[in-house]
C-alpha atoms as a PDB file:
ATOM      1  CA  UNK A   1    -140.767 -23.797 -85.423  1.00  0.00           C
ATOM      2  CA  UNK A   2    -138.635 -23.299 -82.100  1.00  0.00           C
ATOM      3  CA  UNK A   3    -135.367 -24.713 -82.074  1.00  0.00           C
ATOM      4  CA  UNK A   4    -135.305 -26.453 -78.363  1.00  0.00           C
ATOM      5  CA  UNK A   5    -131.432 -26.581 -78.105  1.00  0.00           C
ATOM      6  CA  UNK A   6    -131.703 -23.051 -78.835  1.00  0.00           C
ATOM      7  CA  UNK A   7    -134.223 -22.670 -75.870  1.00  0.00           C
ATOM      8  CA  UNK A   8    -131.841 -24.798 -73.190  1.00  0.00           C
ATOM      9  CA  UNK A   9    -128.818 -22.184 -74.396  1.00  0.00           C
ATOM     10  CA  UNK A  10    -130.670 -19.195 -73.700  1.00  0.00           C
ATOM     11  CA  UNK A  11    -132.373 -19.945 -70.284  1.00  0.00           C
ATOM     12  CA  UNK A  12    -130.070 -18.747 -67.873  1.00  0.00           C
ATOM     13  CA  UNK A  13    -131.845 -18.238 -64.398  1.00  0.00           C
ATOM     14  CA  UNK A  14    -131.463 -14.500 -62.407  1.00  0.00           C
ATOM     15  CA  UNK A  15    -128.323 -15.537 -60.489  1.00  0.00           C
ATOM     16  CA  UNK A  16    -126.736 -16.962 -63.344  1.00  0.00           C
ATOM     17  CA  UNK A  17    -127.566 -13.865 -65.312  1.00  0.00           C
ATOM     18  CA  UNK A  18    -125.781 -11.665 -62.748  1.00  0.00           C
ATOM     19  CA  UNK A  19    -122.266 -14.136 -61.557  1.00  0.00           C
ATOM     20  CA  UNK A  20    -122.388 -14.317 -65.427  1.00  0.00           C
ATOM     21  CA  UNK A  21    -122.107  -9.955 -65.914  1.00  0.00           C
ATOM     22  CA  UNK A  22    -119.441  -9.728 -63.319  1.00  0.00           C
ATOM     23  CA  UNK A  23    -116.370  -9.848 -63.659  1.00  0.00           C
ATOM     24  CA  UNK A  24    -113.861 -13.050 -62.871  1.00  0.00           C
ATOM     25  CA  UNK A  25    -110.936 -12.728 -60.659  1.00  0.00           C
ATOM     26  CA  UNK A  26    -109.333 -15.448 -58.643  1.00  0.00           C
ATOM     27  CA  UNK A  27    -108.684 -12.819 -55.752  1.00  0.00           C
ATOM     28  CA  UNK A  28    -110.596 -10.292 -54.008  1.00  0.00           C
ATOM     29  CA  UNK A  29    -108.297  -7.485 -52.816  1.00  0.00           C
ATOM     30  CA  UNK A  30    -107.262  -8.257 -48.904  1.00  0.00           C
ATOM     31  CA  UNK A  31    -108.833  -5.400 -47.398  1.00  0.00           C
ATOM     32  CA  UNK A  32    -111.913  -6.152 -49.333  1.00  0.00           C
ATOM     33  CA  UNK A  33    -111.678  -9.618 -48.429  1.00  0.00           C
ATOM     34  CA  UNK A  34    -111.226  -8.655 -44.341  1.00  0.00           C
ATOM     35  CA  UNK A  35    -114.095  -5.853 -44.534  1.00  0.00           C
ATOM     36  CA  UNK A  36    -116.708  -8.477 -45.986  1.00  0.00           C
ATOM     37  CA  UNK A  37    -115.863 -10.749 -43.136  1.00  0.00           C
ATOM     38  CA  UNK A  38    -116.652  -8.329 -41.082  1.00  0.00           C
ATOM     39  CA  UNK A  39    -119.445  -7.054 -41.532  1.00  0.00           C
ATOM     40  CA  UNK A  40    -120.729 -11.159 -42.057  1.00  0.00           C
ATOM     41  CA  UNK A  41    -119.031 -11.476 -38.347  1.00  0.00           C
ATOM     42  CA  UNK A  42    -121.108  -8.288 -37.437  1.00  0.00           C
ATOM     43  CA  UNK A  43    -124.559  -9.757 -39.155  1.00  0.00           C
ATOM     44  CA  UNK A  44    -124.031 -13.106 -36.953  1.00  0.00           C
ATOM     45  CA  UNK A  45    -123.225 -11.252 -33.751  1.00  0.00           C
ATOM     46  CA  UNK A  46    -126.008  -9.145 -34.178  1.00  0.00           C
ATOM     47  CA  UNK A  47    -128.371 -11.990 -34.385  1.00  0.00           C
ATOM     48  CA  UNK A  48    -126.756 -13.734 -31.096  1.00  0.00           C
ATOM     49  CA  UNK A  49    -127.565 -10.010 -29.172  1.00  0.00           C
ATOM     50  CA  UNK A  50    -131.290 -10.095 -30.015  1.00  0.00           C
ATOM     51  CA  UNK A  51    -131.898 -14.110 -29.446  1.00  0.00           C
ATOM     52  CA  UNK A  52    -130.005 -13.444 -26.410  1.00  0.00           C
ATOM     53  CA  UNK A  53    -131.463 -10.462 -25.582  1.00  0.00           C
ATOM     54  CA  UNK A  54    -128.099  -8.506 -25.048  1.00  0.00           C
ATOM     55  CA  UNK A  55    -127.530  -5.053 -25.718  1.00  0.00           C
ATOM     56  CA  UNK A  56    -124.222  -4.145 -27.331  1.00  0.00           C
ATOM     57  CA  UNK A  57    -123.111  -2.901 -30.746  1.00  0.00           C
ATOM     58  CA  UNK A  58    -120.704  -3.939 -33.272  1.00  0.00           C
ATOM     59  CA  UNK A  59    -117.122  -1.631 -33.983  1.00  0.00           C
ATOM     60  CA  UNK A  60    -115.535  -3.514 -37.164  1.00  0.00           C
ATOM     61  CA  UNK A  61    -112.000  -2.728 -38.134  1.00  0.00           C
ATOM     62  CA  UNK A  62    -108.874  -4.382 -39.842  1.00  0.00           C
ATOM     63  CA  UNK A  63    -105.469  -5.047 -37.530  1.00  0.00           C
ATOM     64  CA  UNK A  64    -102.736  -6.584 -38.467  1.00  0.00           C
ATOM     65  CA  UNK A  65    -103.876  -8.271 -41.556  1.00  0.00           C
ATOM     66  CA  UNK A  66    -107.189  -9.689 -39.508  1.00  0.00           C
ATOM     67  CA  UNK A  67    -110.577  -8.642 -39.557  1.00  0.00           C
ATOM     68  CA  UNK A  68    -111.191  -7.338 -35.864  1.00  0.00           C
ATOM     69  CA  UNK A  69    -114.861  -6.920 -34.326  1.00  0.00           C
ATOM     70  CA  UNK A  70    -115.569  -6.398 -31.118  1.00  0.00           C
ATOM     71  CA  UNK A  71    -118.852  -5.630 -29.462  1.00  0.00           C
ATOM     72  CA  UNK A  72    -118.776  -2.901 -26.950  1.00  0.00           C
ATOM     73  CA  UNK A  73    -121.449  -1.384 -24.743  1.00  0.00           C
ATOM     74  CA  UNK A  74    -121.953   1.422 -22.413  1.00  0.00           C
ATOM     75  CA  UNK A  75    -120.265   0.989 -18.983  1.00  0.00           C
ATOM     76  CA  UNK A  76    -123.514   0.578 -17.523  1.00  0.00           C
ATOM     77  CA  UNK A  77    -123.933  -2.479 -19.417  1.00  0.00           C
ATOM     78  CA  UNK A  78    -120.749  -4.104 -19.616  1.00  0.00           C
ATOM     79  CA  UNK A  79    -121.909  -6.649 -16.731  1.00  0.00           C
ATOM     80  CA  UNK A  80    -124.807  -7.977 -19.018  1.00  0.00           C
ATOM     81  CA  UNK A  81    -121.870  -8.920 -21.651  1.00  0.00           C
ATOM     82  CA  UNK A  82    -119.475 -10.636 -19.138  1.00  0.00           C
ATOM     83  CA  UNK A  83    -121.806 -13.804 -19.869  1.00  0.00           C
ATOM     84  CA  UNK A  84    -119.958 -13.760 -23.726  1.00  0.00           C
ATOM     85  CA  UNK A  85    -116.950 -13.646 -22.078  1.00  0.00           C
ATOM     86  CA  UNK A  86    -117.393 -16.289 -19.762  1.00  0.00           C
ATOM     87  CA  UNK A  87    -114.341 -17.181 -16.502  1.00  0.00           C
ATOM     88  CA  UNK A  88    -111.318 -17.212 -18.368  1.00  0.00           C
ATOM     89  CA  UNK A  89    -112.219 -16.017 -22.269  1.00  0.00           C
ATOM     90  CA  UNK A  90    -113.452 -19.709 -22.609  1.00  0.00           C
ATOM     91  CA  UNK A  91    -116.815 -18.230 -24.308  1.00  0.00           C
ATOM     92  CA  UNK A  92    -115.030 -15.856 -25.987  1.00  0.00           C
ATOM     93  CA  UNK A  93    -112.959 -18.380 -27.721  1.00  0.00           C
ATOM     94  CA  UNK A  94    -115.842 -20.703 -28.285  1.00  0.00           C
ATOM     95  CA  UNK A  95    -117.709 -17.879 -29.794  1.00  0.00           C
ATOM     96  CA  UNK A  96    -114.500 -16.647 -31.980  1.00  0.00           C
ATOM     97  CA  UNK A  97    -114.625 -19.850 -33.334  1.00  0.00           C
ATOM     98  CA  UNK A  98    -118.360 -20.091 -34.130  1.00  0.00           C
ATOM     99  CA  UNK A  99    -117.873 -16.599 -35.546  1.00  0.00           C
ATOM    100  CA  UNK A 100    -115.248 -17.593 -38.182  1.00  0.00           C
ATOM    101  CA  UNK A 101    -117.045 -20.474 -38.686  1.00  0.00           C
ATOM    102  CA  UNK A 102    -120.028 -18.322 -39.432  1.00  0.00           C
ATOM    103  CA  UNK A 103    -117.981 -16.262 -41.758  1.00  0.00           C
ATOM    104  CA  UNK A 104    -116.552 -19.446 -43.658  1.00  0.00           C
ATOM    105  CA  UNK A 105    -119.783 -20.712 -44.610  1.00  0.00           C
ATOM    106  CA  UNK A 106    -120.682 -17.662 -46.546  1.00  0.00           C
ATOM    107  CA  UNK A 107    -116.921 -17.253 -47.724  1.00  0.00           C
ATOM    108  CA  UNK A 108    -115.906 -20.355 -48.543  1.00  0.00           C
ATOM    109  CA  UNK A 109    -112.426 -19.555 -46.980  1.00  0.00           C
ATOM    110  CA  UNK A 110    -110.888 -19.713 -43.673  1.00  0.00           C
ATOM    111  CA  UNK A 111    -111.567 -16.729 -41.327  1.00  0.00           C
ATOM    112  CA  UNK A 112    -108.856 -15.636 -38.492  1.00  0.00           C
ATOM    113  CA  UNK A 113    -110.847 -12.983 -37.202  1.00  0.00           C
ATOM    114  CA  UNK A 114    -109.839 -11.578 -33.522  1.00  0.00           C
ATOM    115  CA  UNK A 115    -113.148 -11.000 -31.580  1.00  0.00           C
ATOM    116  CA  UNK A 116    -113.279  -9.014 -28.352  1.00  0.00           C
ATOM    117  CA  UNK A 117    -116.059  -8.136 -25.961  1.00  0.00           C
ATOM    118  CA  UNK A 118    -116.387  -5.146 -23.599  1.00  0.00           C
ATOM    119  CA  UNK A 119    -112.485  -5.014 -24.089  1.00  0.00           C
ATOM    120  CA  UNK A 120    -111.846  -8.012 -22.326  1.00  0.00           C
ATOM    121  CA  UNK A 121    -108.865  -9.028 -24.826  1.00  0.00           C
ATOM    122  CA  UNK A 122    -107.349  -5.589 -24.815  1.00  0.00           C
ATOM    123  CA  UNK A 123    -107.004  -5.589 -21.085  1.00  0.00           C
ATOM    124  CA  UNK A 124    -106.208  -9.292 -21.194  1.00  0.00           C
ATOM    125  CA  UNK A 125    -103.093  -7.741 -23.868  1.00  0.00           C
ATOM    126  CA  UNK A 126    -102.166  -5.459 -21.185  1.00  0.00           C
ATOM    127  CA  UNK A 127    -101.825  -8.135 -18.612  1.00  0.00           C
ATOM    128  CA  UNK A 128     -99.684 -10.775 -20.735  1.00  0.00           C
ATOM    129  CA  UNK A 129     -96.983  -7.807 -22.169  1.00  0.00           C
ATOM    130  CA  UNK A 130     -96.800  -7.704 -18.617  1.00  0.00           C
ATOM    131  CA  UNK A 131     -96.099 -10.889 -17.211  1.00  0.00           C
ATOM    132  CA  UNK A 132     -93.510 -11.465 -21.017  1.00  0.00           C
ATOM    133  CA  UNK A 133     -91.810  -8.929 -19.561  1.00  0.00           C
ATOM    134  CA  UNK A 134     -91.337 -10.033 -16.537  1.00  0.00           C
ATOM    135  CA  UNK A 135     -90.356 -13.397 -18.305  1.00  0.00           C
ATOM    136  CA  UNK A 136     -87.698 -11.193 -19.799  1.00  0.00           C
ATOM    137  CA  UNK A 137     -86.305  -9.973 -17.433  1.00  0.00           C
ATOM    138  CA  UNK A 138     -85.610 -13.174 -15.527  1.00  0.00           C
ATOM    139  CA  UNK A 139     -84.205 -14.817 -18.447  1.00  0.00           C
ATOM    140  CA  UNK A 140     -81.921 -12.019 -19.366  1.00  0.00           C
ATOM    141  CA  UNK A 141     -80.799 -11.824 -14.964  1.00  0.00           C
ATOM    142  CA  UNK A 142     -80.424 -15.538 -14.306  1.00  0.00           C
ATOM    143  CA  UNK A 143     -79.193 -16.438 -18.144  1.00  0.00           C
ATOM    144  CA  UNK A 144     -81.676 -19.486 -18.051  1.00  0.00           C
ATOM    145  CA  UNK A 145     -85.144 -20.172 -19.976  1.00  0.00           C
ATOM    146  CA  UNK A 146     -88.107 -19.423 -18.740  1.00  0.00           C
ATOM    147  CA  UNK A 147     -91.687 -21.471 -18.826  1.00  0.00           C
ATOM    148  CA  UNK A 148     -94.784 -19.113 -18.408  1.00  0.00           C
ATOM    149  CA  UNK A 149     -98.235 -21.056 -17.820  1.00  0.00           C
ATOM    150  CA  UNK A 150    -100.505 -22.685 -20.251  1.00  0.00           C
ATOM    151  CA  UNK A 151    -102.121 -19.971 -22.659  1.00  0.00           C
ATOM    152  CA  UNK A 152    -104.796 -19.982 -25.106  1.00  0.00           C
ATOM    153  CA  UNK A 153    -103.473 -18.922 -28.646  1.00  0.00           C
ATOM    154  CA  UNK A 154    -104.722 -15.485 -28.595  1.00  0.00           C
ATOM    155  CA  UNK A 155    -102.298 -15.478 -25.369  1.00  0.00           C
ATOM    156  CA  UNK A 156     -99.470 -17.123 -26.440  1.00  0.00           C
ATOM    157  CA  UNK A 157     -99.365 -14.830 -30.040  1.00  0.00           C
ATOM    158  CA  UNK A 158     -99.456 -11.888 -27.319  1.00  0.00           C
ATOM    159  CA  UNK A 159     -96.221 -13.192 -25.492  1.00  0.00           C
ATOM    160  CA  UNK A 160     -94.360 -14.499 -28.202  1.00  0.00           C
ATOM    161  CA  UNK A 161     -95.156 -10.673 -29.517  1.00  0.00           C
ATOM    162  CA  UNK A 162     -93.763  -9.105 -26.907  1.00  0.00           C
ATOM    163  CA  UNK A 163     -90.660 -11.340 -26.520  1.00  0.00           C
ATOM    164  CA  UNK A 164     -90.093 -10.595 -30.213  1.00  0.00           C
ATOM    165  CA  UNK A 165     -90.088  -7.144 -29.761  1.00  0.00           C
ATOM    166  CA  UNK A 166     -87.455  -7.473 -26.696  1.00  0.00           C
ATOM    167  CA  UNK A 167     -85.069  -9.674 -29.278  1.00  0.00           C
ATOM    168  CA  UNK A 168     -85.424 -12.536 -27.797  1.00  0.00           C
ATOM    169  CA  UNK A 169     -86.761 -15.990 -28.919  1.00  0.00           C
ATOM    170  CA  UNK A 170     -89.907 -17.827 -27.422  1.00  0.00           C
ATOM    171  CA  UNK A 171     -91.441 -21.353 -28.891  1.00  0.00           C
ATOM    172  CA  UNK A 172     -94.299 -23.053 -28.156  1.00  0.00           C
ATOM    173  CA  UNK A 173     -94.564 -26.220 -26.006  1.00  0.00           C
ATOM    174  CA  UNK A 174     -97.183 -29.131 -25.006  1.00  0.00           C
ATOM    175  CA  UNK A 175    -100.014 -30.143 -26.243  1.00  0.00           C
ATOM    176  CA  UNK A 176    -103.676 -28.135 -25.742  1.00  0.00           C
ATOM    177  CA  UNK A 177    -104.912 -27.201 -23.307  1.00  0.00           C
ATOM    178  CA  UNK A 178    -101.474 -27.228 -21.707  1.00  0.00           C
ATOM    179  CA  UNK A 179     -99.378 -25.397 -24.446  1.00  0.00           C
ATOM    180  CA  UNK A 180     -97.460 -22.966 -23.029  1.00  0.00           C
ATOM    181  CA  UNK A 181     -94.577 -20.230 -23.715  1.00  0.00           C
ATOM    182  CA  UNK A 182     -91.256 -20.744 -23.280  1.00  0.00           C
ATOM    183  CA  UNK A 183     -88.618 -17.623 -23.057  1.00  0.00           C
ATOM    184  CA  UNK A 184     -85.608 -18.918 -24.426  1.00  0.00           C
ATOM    185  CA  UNK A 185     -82.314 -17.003 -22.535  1.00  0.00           C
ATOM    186  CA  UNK A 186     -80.381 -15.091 -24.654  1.00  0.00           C
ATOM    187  CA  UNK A 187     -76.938 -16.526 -25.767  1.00  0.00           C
ATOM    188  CA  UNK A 188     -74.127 -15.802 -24.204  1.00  0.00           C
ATOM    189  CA  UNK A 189     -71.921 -13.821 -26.150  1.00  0.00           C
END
């Protein structure tokens, strides 16, 4: 005779079987944590190439506490990805965003992975430390603050880096799209 609570105790599907052999912890290790989102970042941008067709690989790497993937390709192809990048990073951004959303779904946690393609971000870096600095400069000359344009986030974090690193303060002011940077004048001292 079969005891049938007995049977509904012991049938435990496959999955169950194995979430049931590892171990519980309420947190995965950061780096661990920032690795797996990249390489789920790298499995969804993968996918986009081939239904778009695009050649381009996948560098994944950890900066300053974010997971960081960008897709490169050789210089001959770099035009072909320009299309991911759109006029002003606007595809970029949108495809950031559908990245961490990507990454979310199979987290379960909020993703602020930095994505870059063909370098446009790094050279987009290069451009904003420059105008900050200029910024700077005019605030530490003529005493007085000084509002920069409206920036995306990625942007404004650049500037209010730099500024930082100068000892000076910057906030953020407006409302999107027209949030901008301002770079407050030192005090007078």
């Amino acid at each position: 005779m079969t005891n049938d609570t007995n049977q509904v105790e012991t049938a435990v599907s496959p999955a169950d079987a194995v979430a049931e052999a590892k171990p519980v912890t309420d947190e995965v290790a950061p780096s661990n944590r920032l690795e797996e989102e990249g390489e789920i970042a790298a499995d969804y941008l993968e996918e986009l190439l081939d239904i778009a067709d695009l050649d381009g690989d996948i560098d994944i790497d950890v900066d300053h506490g974010r997971a960081a993937v960008e897709i490169v390709t050789d210089s001959e192809d770099a035009n072909s990805l320009k299309r991911l990048i759109g006029d002003e990073g606007e595809v970029l951004d949108a495809l950031q965003e559908l990245t961490r959303l990507a990454v979310q779904a199979k987290t379960g946690e909020r993703s602020r992975l930095m994505l870059d393609v063909a370098g446009h971000r790094q050279a987009r870096k290069v451009e904003l430390t420059a105008i900050a600095q200029e910024a700077i400069d005019r605030a530490r000359a003529e005493g007085a603050d000084v509002s920069l344009p409206a920036m995306n986030p990625f942007e404004r974090k650049v500037v209010h880096d730099a500024v930082a690193a100068a000892s000076l303060i910057s906030d953020s002011e407006g409302v999107e799209p027209k949030r901008h940077v301002v770079v407050r004048a030192p005090a007078a001292g």
